[in-house]
C-alpha atoms as a PDB file:
ATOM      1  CA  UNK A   1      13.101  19.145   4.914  1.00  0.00           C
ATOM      2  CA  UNK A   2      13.162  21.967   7.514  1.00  0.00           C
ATOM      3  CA  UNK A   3      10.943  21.342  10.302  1.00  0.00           C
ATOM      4  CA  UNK A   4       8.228  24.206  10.732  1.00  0.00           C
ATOM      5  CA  UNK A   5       6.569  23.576  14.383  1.00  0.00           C
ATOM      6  CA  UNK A   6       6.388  26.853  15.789  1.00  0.00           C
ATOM      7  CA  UNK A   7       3.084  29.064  15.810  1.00  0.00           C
ATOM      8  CA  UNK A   8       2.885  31.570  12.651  1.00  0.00           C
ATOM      9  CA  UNK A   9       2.197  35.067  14.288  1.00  0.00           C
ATOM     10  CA  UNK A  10      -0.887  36.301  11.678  1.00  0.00           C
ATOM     11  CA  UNK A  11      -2.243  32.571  10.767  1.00  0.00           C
ATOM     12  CA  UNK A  12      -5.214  30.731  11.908  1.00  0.00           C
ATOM     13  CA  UNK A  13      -3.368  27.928  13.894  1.00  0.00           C
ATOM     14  CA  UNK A  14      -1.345  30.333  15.689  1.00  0.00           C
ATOM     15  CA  UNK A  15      -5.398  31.925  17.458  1.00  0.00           C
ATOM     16  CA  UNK A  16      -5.718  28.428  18.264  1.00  0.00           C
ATOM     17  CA  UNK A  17      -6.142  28.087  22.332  1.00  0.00           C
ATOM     18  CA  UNK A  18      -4.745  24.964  22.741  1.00  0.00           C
ATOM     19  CA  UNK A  19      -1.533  24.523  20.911  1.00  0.00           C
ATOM     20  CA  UNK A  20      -0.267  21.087  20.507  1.00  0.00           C
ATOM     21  CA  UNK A  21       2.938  20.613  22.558  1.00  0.00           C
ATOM     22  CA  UNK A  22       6.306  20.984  21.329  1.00  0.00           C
ATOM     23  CA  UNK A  23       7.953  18.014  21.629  1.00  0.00           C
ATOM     24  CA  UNK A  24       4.553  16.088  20.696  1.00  0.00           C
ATOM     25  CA  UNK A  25       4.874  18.311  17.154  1.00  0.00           C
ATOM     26  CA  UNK A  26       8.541  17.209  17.341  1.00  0.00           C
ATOM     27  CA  UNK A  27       8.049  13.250  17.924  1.00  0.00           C
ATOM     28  CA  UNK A  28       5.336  13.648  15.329  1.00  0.00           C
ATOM     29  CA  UNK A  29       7.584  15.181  12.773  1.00  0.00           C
ATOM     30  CA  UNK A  30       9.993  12.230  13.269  1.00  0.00           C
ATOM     31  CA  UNK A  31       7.418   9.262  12.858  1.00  0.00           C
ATOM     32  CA  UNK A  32       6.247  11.317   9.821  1.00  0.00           C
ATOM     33  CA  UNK A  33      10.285  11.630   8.526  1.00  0.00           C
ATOM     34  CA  UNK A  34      10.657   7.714   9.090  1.00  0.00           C
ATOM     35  CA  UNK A  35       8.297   6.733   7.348  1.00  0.00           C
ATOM     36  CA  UNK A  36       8.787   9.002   4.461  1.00  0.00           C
ATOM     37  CA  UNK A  37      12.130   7.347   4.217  1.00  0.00           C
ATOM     38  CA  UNK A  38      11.077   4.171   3.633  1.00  0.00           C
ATOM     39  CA  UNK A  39       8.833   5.258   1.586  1.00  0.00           C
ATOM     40  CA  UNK A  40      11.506   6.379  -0.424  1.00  0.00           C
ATOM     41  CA  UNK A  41      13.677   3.935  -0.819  1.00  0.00           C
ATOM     42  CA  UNK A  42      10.706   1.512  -1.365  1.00  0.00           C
ATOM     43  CA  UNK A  43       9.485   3.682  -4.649  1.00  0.00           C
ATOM     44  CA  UNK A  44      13.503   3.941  -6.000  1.00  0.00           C
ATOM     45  CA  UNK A  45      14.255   0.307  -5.702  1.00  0.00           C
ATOM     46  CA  UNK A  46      11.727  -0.074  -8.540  1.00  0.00           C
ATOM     47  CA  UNK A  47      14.473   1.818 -10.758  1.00  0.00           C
ATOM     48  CA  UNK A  48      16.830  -0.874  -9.993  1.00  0.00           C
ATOM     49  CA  UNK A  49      18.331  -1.850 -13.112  1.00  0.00           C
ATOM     50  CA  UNK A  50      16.869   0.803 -15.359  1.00  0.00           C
ATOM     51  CA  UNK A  51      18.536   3.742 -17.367  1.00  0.00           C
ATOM     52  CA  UNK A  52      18.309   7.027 -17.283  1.00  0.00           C
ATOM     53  CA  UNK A  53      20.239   9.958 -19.549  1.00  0.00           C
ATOM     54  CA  UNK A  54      21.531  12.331 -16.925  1.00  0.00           C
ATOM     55  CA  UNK A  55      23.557  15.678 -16.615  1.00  0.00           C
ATOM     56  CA  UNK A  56      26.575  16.008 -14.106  1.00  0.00           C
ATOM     57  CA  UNK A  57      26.225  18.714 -11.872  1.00  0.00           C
ATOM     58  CA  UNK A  58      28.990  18.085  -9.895  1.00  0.00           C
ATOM     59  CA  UNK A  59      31.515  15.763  -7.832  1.00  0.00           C
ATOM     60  CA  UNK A  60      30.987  14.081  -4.464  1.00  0.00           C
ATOM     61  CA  UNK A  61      33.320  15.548  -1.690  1.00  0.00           C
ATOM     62  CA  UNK A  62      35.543  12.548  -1.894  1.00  0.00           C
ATOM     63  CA  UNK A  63      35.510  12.908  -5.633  1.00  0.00           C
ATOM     64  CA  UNK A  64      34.386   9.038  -6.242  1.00  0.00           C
ATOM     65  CA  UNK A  65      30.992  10.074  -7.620  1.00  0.00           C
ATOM     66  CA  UNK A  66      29.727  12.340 -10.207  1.00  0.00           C
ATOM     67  CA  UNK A  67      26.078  14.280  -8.977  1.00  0.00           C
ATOM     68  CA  UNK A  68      23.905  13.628 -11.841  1.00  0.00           C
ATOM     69  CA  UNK A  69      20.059  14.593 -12.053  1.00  0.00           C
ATOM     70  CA  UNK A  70      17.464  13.461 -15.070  1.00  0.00           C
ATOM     71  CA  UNK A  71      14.720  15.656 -16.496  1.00  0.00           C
ATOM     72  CA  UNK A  72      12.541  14.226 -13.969  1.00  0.00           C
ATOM     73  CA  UNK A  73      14.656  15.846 -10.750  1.00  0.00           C
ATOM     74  CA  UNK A  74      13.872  19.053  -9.326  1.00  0.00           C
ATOM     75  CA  UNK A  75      16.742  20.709  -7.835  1.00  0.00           C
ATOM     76  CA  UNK A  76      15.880  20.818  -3.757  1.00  0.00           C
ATOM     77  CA  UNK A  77      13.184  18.373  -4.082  1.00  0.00           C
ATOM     78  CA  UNK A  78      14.328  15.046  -5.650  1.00  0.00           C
ATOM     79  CA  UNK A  79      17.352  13.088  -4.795  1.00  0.00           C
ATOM     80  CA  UNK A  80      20.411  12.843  -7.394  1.00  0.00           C
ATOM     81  CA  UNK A  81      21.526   9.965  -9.044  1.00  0.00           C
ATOM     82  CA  UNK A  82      25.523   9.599  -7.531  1.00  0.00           C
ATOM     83  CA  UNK A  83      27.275   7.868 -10.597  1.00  0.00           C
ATOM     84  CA  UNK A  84      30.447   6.174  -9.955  1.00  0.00           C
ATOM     85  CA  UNK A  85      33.398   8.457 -11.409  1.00  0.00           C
ATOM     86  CA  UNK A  86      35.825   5.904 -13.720  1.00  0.00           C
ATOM     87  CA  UNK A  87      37.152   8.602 -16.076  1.00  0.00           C
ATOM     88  CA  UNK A  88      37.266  12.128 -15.930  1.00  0.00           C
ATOM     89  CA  UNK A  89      34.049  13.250 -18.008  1.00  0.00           C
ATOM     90  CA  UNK A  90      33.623  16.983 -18.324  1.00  0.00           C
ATOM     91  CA  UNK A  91      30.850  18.424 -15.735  1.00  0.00           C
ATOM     92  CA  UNK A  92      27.781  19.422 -18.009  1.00  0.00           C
ATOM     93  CA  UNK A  93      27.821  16.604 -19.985  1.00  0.00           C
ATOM     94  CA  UNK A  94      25.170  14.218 -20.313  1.00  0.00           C
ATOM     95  CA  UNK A  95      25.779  10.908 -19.737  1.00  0.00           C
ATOM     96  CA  UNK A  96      23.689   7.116 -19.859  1.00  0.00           C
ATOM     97  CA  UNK A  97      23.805   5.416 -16.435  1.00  0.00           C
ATOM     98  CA  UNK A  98      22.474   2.454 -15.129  1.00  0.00           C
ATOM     99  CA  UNK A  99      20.615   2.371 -11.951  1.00  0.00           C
ATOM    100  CA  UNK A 100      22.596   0.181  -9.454  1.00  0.00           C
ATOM    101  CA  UNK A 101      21.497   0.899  -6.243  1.00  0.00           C
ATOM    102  CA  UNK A 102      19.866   3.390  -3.823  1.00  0.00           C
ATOM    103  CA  UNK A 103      19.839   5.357  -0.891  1.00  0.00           C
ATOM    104  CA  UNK A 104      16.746   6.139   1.259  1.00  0.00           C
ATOM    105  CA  UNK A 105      16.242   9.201  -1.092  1.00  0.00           C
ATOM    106  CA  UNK A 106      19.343   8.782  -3.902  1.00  0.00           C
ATOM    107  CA  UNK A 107      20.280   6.531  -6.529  1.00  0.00           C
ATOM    108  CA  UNK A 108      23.491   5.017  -7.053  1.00  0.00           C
ATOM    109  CA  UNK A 109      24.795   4.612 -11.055  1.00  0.00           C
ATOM    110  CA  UNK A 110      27.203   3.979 -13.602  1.00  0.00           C
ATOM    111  CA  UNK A 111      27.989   4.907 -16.436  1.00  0.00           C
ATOM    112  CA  UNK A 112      26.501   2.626 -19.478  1.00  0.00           C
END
């Protein structure tokens, strides 16, 4: 998430007299961030054990971990599921994977 906390020339916050401080807009943003995060992680540890069809989209930079994503993920606004790579499985393919763990904004599979 790109942080926006500079005054839009043209909108009605940037005519605004008093402008909240930088670095308050920037500790702000932070709080905000942290919170999201466990936030997160809170709402995918109730996928913990479930399964999900997904498509691999690609390979993790180490090459352990296929990228998968389910019909529910948006590209740039959901997390991916990271499915551990055991065989070499064409990328495009769809593929049943059991939720086995998560990150604050990712879920960690394998294949079923």
């Amino acid at each position: 998430m790109r942080l926006c906390i500079q005054k839009k020339t043209g909108t009605p916050a940037a005519r605004l007299k008093e402008q909240v401080h930088y670095m308050t807009k920037k500790s702000r943003h932070r709080k905000i961030m942290s919170l999201q995060k466990e936030i997160s992680k809170e709402n995918l540890q109730q996928k913990l054990g479930s399964t999900y069809e997904a498509i691999l989209e690609s390979t993790s930079f180490d090459d352990k971990y296929y990228i998968g994503r389910t019909y529910m993920d948006v590209p740039e606004e959901d997390g991916v599921i990271f499915i551990k790579k055991e065989k070499e499985i064409p990328l495009g393919t769809f593929v049943k994977c059991k939720i086995i763990n998560v990150r604050e904004y990712d879920l960690i599979g394998e294949i079923i």
